[in-house]
N, C-alpha and C. Protein backbone atom coordinates (compact mmCIF):
# COMPACT_ATOMS: atom_id res chain seq x y z
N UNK A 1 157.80 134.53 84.16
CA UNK A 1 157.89 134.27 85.58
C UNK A 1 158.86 135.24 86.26
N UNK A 2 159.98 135.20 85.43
CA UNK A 2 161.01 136.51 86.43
C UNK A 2 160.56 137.82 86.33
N UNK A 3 159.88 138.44 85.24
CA UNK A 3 158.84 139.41 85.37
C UNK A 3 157.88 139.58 86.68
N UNK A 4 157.15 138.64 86.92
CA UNK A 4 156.48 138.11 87.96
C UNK A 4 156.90 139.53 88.88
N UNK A 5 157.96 137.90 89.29
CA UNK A 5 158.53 137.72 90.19
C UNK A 5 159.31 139.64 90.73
N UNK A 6 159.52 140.12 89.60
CA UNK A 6 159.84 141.84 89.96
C UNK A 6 158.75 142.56 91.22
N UNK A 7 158.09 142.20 91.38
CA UNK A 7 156.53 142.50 92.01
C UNK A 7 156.36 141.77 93.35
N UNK A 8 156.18 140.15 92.58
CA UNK A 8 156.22 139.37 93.91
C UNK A 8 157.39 139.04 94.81
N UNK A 9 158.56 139.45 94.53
CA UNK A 9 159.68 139.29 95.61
C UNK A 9 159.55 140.69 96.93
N UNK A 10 159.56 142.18 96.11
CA UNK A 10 159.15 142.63 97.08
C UNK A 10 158.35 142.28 98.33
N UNK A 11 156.86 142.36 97.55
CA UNK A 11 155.28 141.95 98.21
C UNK A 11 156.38 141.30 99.58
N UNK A 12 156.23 140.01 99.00
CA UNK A 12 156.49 139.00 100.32
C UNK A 12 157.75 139.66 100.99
N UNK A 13 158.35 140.41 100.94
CA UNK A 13 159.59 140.53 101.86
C UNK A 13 158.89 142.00 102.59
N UNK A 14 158.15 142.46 102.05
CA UNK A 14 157.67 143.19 102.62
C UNK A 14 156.61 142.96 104.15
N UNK A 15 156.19 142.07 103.84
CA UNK A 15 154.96 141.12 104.76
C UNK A 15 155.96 140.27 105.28
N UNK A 16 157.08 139.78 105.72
CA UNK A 16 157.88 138.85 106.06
C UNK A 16 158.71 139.65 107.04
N UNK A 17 158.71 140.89 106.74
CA UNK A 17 159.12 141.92 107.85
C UNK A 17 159.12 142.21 108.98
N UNK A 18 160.01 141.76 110.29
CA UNK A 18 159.14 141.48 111.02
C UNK A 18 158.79 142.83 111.85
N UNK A 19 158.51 143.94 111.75
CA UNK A 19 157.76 144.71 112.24
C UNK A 19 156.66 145.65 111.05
N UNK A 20 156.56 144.60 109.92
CA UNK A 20 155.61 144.94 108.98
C UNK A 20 153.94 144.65 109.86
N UNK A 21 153.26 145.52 109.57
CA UNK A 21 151.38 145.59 109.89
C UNK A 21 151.29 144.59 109.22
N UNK A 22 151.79 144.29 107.70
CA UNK A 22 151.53 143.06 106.92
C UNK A 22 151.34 142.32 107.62
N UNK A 23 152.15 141.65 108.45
CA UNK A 23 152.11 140.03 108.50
C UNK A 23 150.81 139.71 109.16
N UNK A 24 150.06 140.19 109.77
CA UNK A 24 148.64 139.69 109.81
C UNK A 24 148.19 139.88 109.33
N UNK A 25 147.98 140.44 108.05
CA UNK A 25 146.60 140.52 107.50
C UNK A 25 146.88 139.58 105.73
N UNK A 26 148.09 139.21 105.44
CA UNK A 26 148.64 138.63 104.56
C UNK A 26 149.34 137.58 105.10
N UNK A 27 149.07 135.97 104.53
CA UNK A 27 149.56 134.97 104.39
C UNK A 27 150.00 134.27 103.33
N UNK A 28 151.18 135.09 102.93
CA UNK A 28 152.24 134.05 101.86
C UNK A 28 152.11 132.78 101.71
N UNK A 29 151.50 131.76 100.63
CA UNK A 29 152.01 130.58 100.19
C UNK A 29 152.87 130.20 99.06
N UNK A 30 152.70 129.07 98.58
CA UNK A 30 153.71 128.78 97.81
C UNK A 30 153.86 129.59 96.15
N UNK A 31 152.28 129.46 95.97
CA UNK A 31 151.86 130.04 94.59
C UNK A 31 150.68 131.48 94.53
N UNK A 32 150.12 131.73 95.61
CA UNK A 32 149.44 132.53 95.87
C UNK A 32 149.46 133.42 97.45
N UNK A 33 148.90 134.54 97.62
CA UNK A 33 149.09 135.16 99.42
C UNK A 33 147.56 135.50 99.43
N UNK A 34 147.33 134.73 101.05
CA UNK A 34 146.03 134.54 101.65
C UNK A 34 145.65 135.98 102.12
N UNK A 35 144.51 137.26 101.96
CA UNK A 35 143.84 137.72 102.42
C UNK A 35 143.68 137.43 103.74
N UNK A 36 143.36 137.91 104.42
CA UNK A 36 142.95 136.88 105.93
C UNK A 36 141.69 137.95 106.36
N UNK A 37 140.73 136.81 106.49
CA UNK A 37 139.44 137.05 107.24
C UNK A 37 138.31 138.62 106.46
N UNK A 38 138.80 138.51 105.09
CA UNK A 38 138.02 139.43 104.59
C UNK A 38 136.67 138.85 104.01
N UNK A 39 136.78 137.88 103.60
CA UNK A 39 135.15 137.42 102.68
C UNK A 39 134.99 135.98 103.63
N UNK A 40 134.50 135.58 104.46
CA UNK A 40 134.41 134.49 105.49
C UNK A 40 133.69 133.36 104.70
N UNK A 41 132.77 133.91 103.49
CA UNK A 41 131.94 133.08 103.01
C UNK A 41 132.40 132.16 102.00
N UNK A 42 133.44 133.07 101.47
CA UNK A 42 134.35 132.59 100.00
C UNK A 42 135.98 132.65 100.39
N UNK A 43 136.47 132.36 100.80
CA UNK A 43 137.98 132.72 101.18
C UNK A 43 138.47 132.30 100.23
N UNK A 44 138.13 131.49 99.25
CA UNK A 44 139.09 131.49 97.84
C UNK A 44 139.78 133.19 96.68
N UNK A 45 138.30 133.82 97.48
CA UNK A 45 138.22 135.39 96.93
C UNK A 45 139.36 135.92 97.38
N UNK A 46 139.65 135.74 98.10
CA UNK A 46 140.71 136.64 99.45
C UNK A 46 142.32 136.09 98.87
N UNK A 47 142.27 136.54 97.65
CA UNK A 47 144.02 136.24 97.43
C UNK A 47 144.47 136.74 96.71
N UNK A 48 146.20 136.99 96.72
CA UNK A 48 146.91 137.65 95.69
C UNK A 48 147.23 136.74 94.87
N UNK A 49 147.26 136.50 93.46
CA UNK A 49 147.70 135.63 92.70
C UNK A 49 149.20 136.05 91.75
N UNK A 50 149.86 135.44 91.75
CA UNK A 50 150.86 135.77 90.64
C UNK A 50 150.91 135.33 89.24
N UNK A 51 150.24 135.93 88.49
CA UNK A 51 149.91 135.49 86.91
C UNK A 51 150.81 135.73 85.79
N UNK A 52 150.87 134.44 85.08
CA UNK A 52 152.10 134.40 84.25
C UNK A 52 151.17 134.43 82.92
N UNK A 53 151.79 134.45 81.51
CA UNK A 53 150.83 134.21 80.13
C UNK A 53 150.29 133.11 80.11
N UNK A 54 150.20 132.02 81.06
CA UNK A 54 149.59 131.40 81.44
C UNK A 54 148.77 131.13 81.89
N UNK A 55 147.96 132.51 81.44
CA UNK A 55 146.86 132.95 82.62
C UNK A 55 145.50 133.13 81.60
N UNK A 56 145.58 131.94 80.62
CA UNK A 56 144.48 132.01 79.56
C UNK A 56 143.51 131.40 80.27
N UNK A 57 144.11 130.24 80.98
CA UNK A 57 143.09 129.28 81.29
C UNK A 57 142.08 129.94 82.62
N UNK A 58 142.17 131.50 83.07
CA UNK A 58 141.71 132.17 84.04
C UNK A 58 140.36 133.03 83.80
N UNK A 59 140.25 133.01 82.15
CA UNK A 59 139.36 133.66 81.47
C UNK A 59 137.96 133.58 82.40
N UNK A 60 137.31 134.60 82.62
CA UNK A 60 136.37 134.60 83.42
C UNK A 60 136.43 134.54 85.09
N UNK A 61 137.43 134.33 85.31
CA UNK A 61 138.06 134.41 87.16
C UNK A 61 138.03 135.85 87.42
N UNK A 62 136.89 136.20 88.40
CA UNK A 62 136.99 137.66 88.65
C UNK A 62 138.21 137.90 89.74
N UNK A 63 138.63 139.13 89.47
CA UNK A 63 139.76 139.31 90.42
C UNK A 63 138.77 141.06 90.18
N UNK A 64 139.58 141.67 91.78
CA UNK A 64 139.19 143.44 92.04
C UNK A 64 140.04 143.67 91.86
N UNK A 65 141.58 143.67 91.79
CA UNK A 65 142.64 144.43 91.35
C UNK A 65 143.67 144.31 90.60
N UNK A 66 144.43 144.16 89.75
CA UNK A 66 145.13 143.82 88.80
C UNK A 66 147.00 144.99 88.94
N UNK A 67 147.78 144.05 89.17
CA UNK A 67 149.21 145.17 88.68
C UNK A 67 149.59 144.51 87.88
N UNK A 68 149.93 145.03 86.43
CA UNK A 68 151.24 144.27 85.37
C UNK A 68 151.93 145.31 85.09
N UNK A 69 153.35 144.80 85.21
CA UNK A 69 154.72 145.62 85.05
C UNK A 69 155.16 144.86 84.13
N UNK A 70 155.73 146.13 83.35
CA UNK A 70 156.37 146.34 82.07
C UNK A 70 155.82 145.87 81.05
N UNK A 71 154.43 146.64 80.89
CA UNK A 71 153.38 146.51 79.70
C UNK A 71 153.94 146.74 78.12
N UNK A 72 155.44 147.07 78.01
CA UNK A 72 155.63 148.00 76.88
C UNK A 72 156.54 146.57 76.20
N UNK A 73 156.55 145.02 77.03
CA UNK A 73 157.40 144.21 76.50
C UNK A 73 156.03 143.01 76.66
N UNK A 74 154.92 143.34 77.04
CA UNK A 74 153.57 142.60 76.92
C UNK A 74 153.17 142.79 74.93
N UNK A 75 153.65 141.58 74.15
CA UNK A 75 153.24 141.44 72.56
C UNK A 75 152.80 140.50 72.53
N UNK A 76 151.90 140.46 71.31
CA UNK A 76 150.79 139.05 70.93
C UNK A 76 151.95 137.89 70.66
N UNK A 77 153.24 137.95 70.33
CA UNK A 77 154.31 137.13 70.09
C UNK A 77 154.46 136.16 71.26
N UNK A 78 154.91 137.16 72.66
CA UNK A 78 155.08 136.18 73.94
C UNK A 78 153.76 135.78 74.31
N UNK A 79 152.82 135.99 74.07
CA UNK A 79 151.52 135.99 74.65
C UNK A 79 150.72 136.92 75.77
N UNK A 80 151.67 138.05 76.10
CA UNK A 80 151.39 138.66 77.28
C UNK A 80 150.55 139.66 77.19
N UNK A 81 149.90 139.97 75.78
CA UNK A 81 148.77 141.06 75.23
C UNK A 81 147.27 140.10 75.69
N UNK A 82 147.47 138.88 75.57
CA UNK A 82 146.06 138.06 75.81
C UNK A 82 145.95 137.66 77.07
N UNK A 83 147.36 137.48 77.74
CA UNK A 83 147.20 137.74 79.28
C UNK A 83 146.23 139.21 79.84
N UNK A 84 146.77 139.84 79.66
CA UNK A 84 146.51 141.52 79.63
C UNK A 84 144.98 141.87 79.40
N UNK A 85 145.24 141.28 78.49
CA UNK A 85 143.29 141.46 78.23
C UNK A 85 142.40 140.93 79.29
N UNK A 86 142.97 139.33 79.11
CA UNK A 86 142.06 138.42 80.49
C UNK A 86 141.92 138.98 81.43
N UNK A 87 142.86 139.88 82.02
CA UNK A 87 143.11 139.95 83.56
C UNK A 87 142.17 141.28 83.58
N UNK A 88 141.79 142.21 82.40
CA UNK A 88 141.25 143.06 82.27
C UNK A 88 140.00 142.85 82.48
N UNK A 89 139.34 141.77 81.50
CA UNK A 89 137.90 141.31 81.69
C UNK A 89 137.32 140.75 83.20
N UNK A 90 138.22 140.34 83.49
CA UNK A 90 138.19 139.92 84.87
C UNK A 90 138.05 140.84 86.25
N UNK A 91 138.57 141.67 85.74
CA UNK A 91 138.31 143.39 86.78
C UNK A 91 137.09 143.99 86.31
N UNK A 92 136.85 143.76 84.85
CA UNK A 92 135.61 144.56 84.56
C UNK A 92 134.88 144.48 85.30
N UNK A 93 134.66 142.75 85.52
CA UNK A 93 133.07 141.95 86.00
C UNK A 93 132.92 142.24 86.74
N UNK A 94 133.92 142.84 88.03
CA UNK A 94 133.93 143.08 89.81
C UNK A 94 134.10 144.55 89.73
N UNK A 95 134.18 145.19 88.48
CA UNK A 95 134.04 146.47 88.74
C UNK A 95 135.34 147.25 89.50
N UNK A 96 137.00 146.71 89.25
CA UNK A 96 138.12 146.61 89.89
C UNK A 96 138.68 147.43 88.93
N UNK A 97 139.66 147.41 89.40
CA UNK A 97 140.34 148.26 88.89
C UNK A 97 142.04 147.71 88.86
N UNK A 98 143.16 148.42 88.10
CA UNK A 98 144.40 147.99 88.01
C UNK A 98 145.32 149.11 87.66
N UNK A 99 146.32 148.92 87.87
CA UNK A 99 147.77 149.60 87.33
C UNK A 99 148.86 149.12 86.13
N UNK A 100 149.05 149.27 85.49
CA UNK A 100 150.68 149.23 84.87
C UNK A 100 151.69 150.07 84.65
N UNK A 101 152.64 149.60 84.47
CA UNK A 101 153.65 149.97 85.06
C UNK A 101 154.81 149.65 83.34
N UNK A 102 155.47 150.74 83.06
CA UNK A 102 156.42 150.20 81.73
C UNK A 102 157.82 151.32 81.49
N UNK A 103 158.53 150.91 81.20
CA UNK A 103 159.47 152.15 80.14
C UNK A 103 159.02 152.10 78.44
N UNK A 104 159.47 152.95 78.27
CA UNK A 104 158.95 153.12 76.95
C UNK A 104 158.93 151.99 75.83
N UNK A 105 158.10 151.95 75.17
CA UNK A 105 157.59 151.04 74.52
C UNK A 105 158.71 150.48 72.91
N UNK A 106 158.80 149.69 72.09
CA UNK A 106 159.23 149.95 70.94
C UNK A 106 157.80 149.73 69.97
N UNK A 107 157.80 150.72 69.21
CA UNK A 107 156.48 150.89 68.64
C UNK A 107 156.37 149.92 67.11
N UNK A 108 157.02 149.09 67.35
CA UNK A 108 157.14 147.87 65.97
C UNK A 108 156.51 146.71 66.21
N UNK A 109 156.53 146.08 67.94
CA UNK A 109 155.74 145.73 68.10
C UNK A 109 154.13 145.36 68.80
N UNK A 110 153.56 146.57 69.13
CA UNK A 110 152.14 146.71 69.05
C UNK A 110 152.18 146.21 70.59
N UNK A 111 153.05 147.20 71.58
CA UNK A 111 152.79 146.36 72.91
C UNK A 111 151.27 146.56 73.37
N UNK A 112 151.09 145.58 74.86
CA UNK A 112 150.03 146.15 75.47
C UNK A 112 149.75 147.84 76.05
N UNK A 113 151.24 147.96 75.99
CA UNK A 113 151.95 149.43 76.62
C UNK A 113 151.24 150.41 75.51
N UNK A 114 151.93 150.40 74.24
CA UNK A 114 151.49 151.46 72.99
C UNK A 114 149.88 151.67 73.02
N UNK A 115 149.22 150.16 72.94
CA UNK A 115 147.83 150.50 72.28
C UNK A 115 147.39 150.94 73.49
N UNK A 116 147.65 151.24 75.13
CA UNK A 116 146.72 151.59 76.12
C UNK A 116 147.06 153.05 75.81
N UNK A 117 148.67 153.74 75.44
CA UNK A 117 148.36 154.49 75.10
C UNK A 117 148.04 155.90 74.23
N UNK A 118 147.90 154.44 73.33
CA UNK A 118 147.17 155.62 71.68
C UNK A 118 145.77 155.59 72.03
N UNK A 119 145.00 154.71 72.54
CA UNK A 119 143.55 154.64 72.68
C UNK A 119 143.56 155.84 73.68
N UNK A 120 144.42 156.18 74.51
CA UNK A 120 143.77 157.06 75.12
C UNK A 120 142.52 157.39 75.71
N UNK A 121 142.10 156.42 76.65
CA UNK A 121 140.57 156.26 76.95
C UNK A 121 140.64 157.45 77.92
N UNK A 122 139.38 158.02 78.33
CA UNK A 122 139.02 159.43 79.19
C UNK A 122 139.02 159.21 80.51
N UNK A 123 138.94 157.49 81.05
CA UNK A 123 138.78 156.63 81.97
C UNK A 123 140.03 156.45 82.75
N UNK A 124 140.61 156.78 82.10
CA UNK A 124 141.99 155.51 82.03
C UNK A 124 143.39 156.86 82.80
N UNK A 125 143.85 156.72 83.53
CA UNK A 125 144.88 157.74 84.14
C UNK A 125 146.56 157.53 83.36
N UNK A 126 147.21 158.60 82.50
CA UNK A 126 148.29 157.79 82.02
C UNK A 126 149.31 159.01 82.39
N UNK A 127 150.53 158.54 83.02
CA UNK A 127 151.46 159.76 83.50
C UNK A 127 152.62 159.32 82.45
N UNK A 128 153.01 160.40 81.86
CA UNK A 128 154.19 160.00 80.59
C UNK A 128 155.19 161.30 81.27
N UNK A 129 156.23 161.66 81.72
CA UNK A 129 156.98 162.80 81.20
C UNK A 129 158.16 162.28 80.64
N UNK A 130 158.39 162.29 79.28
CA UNK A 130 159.58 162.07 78.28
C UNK A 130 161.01 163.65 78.42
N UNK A 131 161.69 163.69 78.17
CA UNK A 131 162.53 164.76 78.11
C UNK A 131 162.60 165.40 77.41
N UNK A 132 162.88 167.11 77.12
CA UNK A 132 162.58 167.98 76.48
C UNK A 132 162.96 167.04 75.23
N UNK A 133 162.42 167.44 73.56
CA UNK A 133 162.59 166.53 72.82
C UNK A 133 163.61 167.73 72.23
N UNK A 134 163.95 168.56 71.97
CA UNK A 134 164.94 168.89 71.25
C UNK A 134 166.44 168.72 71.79
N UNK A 135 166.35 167.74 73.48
CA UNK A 135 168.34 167.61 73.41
C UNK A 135 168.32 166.32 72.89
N UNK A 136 169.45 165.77 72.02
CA UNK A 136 169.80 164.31 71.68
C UNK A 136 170.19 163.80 72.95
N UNK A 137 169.95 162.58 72.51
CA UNK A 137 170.65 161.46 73.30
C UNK A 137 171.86 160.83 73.04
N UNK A 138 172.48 161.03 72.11
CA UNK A 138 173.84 160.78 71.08
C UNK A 138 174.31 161.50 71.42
N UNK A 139 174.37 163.21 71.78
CA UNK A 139 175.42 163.99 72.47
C UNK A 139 175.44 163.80 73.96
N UNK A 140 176.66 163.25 74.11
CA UNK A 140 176.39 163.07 75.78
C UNK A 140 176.69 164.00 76.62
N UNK A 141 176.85 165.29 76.29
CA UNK A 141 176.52 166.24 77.51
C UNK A 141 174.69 166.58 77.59
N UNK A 142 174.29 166.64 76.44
CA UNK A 142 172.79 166.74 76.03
C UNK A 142 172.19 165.31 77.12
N UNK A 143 172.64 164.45 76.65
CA UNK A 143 172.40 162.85 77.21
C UNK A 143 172.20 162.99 78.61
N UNK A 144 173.04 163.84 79.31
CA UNK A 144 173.39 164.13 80.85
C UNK A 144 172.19 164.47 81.05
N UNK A 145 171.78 165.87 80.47
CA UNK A 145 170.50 167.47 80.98
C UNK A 145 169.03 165.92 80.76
N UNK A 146 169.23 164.88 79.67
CA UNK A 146 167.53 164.10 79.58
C UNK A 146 168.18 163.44 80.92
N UNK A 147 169.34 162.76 80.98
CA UNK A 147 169.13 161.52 82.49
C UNK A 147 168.65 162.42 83.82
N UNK A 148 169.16 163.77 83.79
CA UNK A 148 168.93 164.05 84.87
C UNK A 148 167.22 165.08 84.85
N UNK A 149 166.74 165.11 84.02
CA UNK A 149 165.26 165.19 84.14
C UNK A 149 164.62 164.11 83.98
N UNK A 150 164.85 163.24 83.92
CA UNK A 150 164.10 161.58 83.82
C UNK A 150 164.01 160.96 85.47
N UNK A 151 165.68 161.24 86.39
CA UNK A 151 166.01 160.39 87.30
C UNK A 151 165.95 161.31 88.43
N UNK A 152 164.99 162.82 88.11
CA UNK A 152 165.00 163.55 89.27
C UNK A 152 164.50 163.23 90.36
N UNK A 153 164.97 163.77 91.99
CA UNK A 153 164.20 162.90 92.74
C UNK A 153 164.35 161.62 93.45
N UNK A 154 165.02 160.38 92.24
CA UNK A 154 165.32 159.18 92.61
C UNK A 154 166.91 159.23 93.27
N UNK A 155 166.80 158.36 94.68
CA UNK A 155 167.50 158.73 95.59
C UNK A 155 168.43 157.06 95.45
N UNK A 156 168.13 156.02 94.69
CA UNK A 156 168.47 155.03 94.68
C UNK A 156 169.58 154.41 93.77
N UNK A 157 169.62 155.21 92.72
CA UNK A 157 170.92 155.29 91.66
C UNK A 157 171.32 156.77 91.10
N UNK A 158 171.88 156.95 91.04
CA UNK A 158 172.48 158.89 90.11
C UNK A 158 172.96 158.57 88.62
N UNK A 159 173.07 159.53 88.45
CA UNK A 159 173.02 159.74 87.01
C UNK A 159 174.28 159.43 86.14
N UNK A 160 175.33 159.31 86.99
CA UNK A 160 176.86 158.93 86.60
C UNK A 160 176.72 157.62 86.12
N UNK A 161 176.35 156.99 87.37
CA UNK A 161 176.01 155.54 87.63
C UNK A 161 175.32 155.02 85.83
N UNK A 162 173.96 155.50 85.24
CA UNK A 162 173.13 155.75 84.64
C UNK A 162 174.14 155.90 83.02
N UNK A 163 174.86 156.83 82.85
CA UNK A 163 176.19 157.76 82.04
C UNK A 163 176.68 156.28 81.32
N UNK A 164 177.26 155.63 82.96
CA UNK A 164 178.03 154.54 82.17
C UNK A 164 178.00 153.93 81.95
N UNK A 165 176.21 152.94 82.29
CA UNK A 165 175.62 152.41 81.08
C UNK A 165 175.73 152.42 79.89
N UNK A 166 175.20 153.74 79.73
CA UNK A 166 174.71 154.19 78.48
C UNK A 166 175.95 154.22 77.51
N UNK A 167 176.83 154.46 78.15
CA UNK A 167 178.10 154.47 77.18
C UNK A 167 178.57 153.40 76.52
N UNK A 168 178.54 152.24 76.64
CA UNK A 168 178.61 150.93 76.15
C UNK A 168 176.75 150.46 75.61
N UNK A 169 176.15 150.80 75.88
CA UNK A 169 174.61 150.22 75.06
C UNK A 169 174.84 151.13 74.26
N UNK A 170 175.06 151.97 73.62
CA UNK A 170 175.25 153.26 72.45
C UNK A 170 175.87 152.71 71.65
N UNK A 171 176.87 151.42 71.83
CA UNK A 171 177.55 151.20 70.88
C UNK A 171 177.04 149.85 70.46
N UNK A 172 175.98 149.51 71.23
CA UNK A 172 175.68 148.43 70.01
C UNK A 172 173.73 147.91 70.41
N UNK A 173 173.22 149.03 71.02
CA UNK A 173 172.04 148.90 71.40
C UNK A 173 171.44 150.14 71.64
N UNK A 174 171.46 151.42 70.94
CA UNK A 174 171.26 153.00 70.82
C UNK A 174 170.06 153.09 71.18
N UNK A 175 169.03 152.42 70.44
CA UNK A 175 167.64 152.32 70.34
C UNK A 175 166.80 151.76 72.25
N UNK A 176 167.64 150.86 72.20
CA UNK A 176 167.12 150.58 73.78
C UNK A 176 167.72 151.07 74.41
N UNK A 177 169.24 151.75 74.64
CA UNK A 177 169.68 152.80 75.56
C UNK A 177 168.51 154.03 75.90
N UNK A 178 168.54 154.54 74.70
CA UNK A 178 167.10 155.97 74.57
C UNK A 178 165.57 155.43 75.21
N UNK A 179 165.59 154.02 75.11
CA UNK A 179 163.92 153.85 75.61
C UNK A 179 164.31 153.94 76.99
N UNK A 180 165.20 152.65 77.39
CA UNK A 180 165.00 152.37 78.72
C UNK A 180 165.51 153.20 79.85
N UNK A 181 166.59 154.01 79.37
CA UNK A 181 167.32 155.17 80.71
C UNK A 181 166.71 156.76 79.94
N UNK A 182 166.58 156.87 78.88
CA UNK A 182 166.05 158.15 77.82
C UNK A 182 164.89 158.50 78.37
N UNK A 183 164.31 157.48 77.94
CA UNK A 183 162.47 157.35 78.49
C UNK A 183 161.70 158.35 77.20
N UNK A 184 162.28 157.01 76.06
CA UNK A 184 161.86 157.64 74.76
C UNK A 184 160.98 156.66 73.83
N UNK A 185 160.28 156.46 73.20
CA UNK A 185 159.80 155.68 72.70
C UNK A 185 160.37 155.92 71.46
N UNK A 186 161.14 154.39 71.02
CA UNK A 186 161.78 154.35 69.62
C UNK A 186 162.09 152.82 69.46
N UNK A 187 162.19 152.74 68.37
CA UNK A 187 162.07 151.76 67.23
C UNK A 187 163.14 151.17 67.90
N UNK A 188 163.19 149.63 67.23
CA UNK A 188 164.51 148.25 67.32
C UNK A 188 165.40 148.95 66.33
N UNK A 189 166.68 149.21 66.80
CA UNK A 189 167.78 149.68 65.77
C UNK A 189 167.65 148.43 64.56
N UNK A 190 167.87 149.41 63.28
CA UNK A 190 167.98 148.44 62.41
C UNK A 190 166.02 148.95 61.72
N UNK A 191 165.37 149.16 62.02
CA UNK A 191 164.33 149.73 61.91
C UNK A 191 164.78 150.74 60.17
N UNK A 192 162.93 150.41 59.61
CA UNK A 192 163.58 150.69 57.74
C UNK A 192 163.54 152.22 57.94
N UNK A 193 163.27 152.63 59.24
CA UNK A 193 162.60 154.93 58.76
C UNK A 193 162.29 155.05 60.12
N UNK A 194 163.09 155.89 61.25
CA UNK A 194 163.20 156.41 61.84
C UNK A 194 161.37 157.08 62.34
N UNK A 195 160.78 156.81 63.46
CA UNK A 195 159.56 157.71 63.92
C UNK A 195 159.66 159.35 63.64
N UNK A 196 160.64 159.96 63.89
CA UNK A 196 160.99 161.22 63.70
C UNK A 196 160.88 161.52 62.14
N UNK A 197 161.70 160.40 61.31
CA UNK A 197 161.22 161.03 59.69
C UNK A 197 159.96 160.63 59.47
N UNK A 198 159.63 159.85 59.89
CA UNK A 198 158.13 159.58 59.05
C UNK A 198 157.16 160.34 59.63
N UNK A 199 156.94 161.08 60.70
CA UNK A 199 155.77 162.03 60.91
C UNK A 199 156.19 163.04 60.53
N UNK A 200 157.73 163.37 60.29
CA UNK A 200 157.88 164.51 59.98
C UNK A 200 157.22 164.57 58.40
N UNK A 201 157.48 163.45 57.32
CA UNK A 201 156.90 163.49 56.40
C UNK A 201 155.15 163.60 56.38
N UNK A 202 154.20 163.21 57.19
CA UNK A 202 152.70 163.21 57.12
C UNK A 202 152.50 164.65 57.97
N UNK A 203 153.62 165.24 58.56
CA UNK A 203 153.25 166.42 58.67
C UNK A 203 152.10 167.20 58.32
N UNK A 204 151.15 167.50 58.54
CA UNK A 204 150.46 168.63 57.89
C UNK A 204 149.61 167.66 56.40
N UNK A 205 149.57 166.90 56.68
CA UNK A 205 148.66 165.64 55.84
C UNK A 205 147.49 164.96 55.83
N UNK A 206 146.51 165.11 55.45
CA UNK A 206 145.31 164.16 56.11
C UNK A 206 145.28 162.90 55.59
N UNK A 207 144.72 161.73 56.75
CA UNK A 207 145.30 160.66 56.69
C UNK A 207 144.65 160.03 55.40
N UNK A 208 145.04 159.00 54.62
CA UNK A 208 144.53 158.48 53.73
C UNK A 208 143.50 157.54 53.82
N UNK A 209 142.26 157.58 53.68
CA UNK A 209 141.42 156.63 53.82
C UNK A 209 141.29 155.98 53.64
């Protein structure tokens, strides 16, 4: 729900604005926001919904557009991979379409984030830029040159700000420092073999059948 809610607090404050275009054409309720006057025949059609993993019992509910943020913490564990799917089948049927939205994934557990993109569909639009991979993230002048090609542009926090995070998660959370401000995909510290050694070992290997 506080996931959600990352999405739906904007939305509505956005439409609540009072010199937002929104507010007529969107009507905020308690659990859902009313469309206004687009399908006259069906007005149940005409809404934004806010869907939690709770959203099994939706199986077959066509929806045209779909956003889920932070696909890379969507695992079959919380349930949010079978959410993910539903909401997928559900765009198929109407021929809709969707977005997600993630920081980097930890690849141990099989997010919705990883498998959209190892499948790599031809369909499917995926924007990744990670930081040159040869500076560390453990040297923190190196650490500086990735935050500030990661956070270029963004006018809403700087990179100092960013620094001194990182300086306290390094000491006891390395692995999610590098995903979430790095914008690296890596393992739960504590992990038995490092991503970096183990491809470096299948290097030049064909896979075993």
């Amino acid at each position: 729900q506080d996931q959600v809610d990352n999405i739906w607090r904007p939305l509505t404050a956005m439409i609540r604005f009072k010199d937002s275009p929104l507010r007529s054409l969107l009507l905020p309720r308690e659990e859902f926001i009313r469309v206004v006057g687009e399908n006259p025949d069906d007005p149940e059609l005409d809404r934004i919904d806010a869907v939690t993993s709770a959203a099994t019992s939706r199986l077959g509910n066509p929806i045209s557009d779909f956003v889920q943020d932070e696909t890379g913490i969507y695992t079959t564990r919380n349930g949010m991979v079978q959410t993910a799917e539903t909401m997928r089948r559900g765009a198929a049927g109407m021929q809709g379409r969707g977005i997600t939205t993630t920081n980097p994934w930890d690849p141990a557990e099989e997010s919705t984030a990883q498998r959209a993109y190892e499948a790599d569909m031809p369909d499917v639009f995926t924007y990744y830029s990670p930081p040159p991979p040869a500076l560390s993230f453990k040297d923190r002048r190196q650490r500086r040159k990735i935050l500030e090609h990661n956070y270029a542009g963004i006018t809403h926090t700087n990179v100092d700000a960013i620094l001194a995070e990182c300086e306290e998660l390094m000491l006891t959370n390395s692995a999610g420092a590098e995903r979430f401000f790095g914008n690296r995909v890596r393992q739960t510290a504590g992990a038995w073999i490092g991503a970096d050694v183990w491809d470096a070992a299948w290097a030049g290997h064909d896979e075993v059948a």
